[in-house]
PDB file of N, CA and C in Angstrom:
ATOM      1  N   UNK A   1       0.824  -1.195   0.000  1.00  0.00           N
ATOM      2  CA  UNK A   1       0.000   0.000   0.000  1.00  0.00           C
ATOM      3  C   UNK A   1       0.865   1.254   0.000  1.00  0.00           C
ATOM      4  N   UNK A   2       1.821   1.094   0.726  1.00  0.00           N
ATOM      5  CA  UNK A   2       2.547   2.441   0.597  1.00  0.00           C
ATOM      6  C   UNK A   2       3.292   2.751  -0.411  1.00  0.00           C
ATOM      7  N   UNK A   3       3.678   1.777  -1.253  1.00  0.00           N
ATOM      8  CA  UNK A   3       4.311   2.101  -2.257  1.00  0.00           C
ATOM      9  C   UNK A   3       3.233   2.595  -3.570  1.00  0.00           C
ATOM     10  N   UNK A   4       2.192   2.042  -3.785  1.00  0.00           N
ATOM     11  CA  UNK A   4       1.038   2.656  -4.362  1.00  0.00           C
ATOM     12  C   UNK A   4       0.885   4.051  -3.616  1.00  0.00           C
ATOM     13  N   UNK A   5       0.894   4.097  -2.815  1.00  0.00           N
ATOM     14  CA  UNK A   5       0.561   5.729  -2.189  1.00  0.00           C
ATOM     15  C   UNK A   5       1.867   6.701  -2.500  1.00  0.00           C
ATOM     16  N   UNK A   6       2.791   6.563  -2.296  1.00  0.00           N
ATOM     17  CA  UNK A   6       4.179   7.039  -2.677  1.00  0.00           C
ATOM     18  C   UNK A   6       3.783   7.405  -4.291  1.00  0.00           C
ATOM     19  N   UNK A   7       3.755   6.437  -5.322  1.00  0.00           N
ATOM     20  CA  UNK A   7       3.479   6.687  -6.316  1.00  0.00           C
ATOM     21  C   UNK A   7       2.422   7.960  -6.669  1.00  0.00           C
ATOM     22  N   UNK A   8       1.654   7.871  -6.287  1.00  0.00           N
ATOM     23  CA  UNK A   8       0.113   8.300  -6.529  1.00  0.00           C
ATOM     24  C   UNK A   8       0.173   9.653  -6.134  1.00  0.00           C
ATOM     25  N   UNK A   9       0.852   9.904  -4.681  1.00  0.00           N
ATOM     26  CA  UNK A   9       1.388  11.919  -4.148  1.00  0.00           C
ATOM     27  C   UNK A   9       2.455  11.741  -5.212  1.00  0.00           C
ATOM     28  N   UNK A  10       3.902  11.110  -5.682  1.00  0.00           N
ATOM     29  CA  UNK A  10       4.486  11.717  -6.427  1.00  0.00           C
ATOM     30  C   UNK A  10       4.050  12.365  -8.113  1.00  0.00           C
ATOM     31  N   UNK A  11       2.852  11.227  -8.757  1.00  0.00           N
ATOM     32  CA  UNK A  11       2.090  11.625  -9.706  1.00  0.00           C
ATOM     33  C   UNK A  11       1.506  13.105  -9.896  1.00  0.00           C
ATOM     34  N   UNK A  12       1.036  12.955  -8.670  1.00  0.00           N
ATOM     35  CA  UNK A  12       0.203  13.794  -8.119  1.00  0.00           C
ATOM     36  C   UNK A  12       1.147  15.431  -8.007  1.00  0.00           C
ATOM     37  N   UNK A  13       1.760  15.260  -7.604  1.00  0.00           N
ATOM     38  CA  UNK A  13       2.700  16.738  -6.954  1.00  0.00           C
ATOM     39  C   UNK A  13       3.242  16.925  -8.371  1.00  0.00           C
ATOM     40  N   UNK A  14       3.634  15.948  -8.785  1.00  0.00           N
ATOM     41  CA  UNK A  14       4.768  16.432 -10.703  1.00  0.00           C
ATOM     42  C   UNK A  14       3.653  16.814 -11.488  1.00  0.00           C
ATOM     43  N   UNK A  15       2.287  16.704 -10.999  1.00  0.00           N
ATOM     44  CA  UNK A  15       1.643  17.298 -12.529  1.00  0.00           C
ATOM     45  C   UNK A  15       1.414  18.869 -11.770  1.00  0.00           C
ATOM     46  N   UNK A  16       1.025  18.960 -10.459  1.00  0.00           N
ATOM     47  CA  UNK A  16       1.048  20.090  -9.991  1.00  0.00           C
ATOM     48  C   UNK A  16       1.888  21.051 -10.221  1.00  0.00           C
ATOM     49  N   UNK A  17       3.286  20.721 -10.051  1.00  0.00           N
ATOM     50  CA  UNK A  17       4.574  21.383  -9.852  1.00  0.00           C
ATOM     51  C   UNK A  17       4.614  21.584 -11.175  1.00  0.00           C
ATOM     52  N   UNK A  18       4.622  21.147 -12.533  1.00  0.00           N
ATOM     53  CA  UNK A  18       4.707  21.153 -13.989  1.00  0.00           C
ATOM     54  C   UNK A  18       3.673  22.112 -13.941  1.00  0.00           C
ATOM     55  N   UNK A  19       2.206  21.888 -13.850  1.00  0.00           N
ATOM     56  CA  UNK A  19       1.520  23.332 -14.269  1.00  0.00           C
ATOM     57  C   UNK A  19       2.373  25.017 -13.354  1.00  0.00           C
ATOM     58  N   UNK A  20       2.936  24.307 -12.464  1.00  0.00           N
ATOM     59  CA  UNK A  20       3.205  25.836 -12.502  1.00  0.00           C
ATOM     60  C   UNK A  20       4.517  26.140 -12.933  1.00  0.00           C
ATOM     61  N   UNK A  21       5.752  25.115 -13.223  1.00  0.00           N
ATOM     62  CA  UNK A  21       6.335  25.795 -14.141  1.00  0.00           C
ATOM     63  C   UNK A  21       6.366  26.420 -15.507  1.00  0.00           C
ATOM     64  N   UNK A  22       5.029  25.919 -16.341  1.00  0.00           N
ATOM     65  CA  UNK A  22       4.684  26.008 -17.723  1.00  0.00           C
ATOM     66  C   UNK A  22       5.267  27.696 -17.789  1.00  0.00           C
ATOM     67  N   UNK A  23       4.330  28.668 -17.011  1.00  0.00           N
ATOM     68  CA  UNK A  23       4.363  29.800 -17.745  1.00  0.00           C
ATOM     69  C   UNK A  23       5.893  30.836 -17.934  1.00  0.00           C
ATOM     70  N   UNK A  24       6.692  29.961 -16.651  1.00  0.00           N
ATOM     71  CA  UNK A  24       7.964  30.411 -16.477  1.00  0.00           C
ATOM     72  C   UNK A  24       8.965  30.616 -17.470  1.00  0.00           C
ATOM     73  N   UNK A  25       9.606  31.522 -18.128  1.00  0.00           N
ATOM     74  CA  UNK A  25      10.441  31.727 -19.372  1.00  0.00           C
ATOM     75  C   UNK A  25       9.548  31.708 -20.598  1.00  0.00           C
ATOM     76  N   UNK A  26       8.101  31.839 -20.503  1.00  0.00           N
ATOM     77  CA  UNK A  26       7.499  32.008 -21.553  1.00  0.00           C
ATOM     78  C   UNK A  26       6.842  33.117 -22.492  1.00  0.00           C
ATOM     79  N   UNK A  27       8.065  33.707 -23.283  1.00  0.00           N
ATOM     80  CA  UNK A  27       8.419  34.662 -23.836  1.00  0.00           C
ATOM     81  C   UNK A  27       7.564  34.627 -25.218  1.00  0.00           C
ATOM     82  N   UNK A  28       6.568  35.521 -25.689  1.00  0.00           N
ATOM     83  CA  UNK A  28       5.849  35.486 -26.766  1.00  0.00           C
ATOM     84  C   UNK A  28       7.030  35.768 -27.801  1.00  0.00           C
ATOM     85  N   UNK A  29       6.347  35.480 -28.984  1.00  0.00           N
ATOM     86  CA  UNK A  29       7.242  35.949 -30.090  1.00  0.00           C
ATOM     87  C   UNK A  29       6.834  37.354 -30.124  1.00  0.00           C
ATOM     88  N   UNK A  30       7.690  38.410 -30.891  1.00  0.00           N
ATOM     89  CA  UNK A  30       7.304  39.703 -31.163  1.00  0.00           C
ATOM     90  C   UNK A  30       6.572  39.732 -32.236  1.00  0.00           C
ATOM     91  N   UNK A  31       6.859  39.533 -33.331  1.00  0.00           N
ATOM     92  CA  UNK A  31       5.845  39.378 -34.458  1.00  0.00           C
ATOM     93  C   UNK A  31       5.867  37.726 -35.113  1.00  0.00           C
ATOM     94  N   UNK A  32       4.689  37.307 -34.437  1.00  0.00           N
ATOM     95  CA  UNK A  32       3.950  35.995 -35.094  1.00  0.00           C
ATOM     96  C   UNK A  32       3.732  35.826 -36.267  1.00  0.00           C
ATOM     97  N   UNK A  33       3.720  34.775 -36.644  1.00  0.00           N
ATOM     98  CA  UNK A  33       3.458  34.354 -38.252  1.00  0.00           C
ATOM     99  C   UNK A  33       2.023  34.501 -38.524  1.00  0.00           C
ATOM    100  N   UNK A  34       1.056  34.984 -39.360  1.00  0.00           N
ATOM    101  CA  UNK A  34      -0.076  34.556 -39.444  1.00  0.00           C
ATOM    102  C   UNK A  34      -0.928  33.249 -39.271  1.00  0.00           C
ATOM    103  N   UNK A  35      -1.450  33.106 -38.361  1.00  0.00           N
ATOM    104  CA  UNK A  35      -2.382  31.762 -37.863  1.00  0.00           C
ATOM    105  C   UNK A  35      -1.561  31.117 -36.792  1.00  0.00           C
ATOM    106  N   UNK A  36      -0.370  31.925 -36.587  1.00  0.00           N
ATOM    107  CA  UNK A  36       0.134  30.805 -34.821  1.00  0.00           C
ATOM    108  C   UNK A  36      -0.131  32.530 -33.664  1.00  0.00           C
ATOM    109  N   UNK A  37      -0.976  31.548 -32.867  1.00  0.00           N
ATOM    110  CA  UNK A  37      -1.083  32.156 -31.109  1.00  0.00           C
ATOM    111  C   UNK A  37      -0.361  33.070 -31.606  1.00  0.00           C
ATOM    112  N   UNK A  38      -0.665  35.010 -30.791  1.00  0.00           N
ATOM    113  CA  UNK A  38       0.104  35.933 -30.162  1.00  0.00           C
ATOM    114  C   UNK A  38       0.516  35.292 -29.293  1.00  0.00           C
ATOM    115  N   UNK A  39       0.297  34.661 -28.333  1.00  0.00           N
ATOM    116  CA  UNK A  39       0.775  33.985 -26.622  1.00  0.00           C
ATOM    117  C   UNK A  39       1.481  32.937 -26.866  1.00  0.00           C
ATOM    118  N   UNK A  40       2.044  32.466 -27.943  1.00  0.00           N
ATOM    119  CA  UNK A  40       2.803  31.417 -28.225  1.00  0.00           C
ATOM    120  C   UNK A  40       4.353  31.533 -27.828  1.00  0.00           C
ATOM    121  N   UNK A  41       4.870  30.736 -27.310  1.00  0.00           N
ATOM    122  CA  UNK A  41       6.274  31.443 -26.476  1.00  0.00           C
ATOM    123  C   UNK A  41       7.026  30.953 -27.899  1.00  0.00           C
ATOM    124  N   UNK A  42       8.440  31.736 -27.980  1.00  0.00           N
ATOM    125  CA  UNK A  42       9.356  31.658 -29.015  1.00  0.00           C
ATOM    126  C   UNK A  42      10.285  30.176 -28.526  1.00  0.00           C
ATOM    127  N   UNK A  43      10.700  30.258 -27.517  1.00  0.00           N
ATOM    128  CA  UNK A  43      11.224  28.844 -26.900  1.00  0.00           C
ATOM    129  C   UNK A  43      10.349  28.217 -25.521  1.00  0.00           C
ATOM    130  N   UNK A  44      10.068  26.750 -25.801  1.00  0.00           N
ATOM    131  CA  UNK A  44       9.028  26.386 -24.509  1.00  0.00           C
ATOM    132  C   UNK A  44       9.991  26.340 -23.698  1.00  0.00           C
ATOM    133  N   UNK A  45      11.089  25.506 -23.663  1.00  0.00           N
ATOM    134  CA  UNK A  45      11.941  24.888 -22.256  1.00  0.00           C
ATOM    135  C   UNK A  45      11.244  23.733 -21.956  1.00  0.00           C
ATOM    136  N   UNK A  46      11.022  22.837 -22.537  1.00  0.00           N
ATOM    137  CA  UNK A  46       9.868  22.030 -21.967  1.00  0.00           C
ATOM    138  C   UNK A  46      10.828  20.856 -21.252  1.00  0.00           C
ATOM    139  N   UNK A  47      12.063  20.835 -21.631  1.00  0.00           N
ATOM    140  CA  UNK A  47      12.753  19.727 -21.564  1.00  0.00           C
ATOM    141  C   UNK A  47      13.372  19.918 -20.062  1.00  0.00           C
ATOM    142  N   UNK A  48      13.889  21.496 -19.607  1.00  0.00           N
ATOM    143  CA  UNK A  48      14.178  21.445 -18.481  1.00  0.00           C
ATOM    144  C   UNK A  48      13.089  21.869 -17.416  1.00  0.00           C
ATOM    145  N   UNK A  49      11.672  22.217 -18.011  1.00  0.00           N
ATOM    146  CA  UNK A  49      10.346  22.026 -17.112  1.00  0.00           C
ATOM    147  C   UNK A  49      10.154  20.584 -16.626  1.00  0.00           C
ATOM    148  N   UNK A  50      10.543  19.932 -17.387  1.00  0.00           N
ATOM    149  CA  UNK A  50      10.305  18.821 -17.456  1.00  0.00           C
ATOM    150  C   UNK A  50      11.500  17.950 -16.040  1.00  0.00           C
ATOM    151  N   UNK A  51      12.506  18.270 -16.548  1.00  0.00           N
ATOM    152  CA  UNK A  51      13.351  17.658 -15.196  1.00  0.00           C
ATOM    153  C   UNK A  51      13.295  18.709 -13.968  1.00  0.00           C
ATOM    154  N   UNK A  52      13.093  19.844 -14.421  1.00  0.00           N
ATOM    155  CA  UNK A  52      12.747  20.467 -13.075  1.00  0.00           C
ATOM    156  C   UNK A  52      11.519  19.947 -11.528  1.00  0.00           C
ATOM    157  N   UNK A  53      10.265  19.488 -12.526  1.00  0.00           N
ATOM    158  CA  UNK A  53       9.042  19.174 -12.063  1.00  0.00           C
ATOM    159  C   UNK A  53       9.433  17.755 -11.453  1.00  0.00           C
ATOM    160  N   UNK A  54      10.103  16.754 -11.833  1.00  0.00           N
ATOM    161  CA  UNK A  54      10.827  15.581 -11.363  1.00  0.00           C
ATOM    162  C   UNK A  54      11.845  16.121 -10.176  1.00  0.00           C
ATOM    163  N   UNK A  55      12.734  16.254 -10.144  1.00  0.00           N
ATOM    164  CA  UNK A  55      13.710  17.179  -9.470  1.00  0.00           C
ATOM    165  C   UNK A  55      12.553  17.345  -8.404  1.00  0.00           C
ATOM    166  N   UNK A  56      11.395  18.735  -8.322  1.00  0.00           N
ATOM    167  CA  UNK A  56      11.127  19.393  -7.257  1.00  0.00           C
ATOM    168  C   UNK A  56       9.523  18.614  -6.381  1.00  0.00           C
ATOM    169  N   UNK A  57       9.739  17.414  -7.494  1.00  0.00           N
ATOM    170  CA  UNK A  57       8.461  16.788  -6.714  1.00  0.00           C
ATOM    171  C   UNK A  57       8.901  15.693  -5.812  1.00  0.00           C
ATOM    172  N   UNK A  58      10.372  15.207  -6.182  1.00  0.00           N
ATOM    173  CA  UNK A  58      10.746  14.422  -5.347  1.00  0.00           C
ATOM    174  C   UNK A  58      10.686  14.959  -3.497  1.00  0.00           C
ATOM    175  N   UNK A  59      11.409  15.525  -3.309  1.00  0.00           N
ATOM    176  CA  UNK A  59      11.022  16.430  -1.564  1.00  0.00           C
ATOM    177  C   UNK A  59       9.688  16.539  -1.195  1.00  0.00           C
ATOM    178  N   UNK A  60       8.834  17.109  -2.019  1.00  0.00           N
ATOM    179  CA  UNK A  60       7.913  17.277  -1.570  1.00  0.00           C
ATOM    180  C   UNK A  60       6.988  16.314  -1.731  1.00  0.00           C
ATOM    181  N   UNK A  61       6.945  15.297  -2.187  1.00  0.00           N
ATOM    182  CA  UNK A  61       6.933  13.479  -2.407  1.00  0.00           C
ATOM    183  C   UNK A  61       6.965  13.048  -1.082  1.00  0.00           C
ATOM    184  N   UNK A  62       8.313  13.204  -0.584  1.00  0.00           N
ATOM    185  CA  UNK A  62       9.441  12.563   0.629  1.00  0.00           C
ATOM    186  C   UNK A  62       8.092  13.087   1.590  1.00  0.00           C
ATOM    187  N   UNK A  63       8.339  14.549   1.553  1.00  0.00           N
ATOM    188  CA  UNK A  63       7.860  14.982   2.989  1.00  0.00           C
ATOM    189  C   UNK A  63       5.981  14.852   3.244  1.00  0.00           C
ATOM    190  N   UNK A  64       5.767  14.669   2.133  1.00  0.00           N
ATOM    191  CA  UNK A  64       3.804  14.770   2.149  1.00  0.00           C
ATOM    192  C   UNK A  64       3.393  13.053   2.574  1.00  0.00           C
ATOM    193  N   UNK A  65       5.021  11.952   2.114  1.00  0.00           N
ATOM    194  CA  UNK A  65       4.779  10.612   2.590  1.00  0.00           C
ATOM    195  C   UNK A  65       4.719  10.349   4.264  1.00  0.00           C
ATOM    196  N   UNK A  66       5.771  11.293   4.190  1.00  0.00           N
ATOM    197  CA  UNK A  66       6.245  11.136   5.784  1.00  0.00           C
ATOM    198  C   UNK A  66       5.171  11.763   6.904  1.00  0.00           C
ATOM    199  N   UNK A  67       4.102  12.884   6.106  1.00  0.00           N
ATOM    200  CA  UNK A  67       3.249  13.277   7.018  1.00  0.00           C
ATOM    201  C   UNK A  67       1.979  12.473   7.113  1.00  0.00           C
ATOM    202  N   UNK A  68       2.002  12.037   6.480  1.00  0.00           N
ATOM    203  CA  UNK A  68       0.835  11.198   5.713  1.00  0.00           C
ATOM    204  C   UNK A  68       1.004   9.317   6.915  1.00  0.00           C
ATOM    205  N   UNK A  69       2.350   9.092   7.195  1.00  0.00           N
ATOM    206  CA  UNK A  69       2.500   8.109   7.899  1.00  0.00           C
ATOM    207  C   UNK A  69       3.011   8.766   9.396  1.00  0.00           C
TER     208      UNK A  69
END
């Protein structure tokens, strides 16, 4: 059971922690092409959103298990 639960807050916290890095470094283009988003960022970063949200869900994984038991 606890290892299902471990899983399930870490799931849980990395999709959290990922929505809020999305908007971070997300720089519109200045002039868009016709038919792509004004709000479309010029570079996503998705790759280090991506290990960031891994990275910062682990701790808070650790510590939401540990309160939780």
């Amino acid at each position: 059971m606890f290892d299902f639960l471990a899983i399930a807050i870490y799931i849980t916290t990395w999709w959290i922690v990922f929505s809020i890095l999305i908007p971070i470094k997300g720089q519109p283009e200045e002039n868009p092409e016709v038919g792509h988003a004004v709000s479309a960022p010029r570079k996503s970063y998705i790759k280090q959103k991506i290990i960031a949200a891994c990275v910062l869900s682990l701790p808070i994984t650790w510590v939401l298990v540990q309160f939780y038991n």
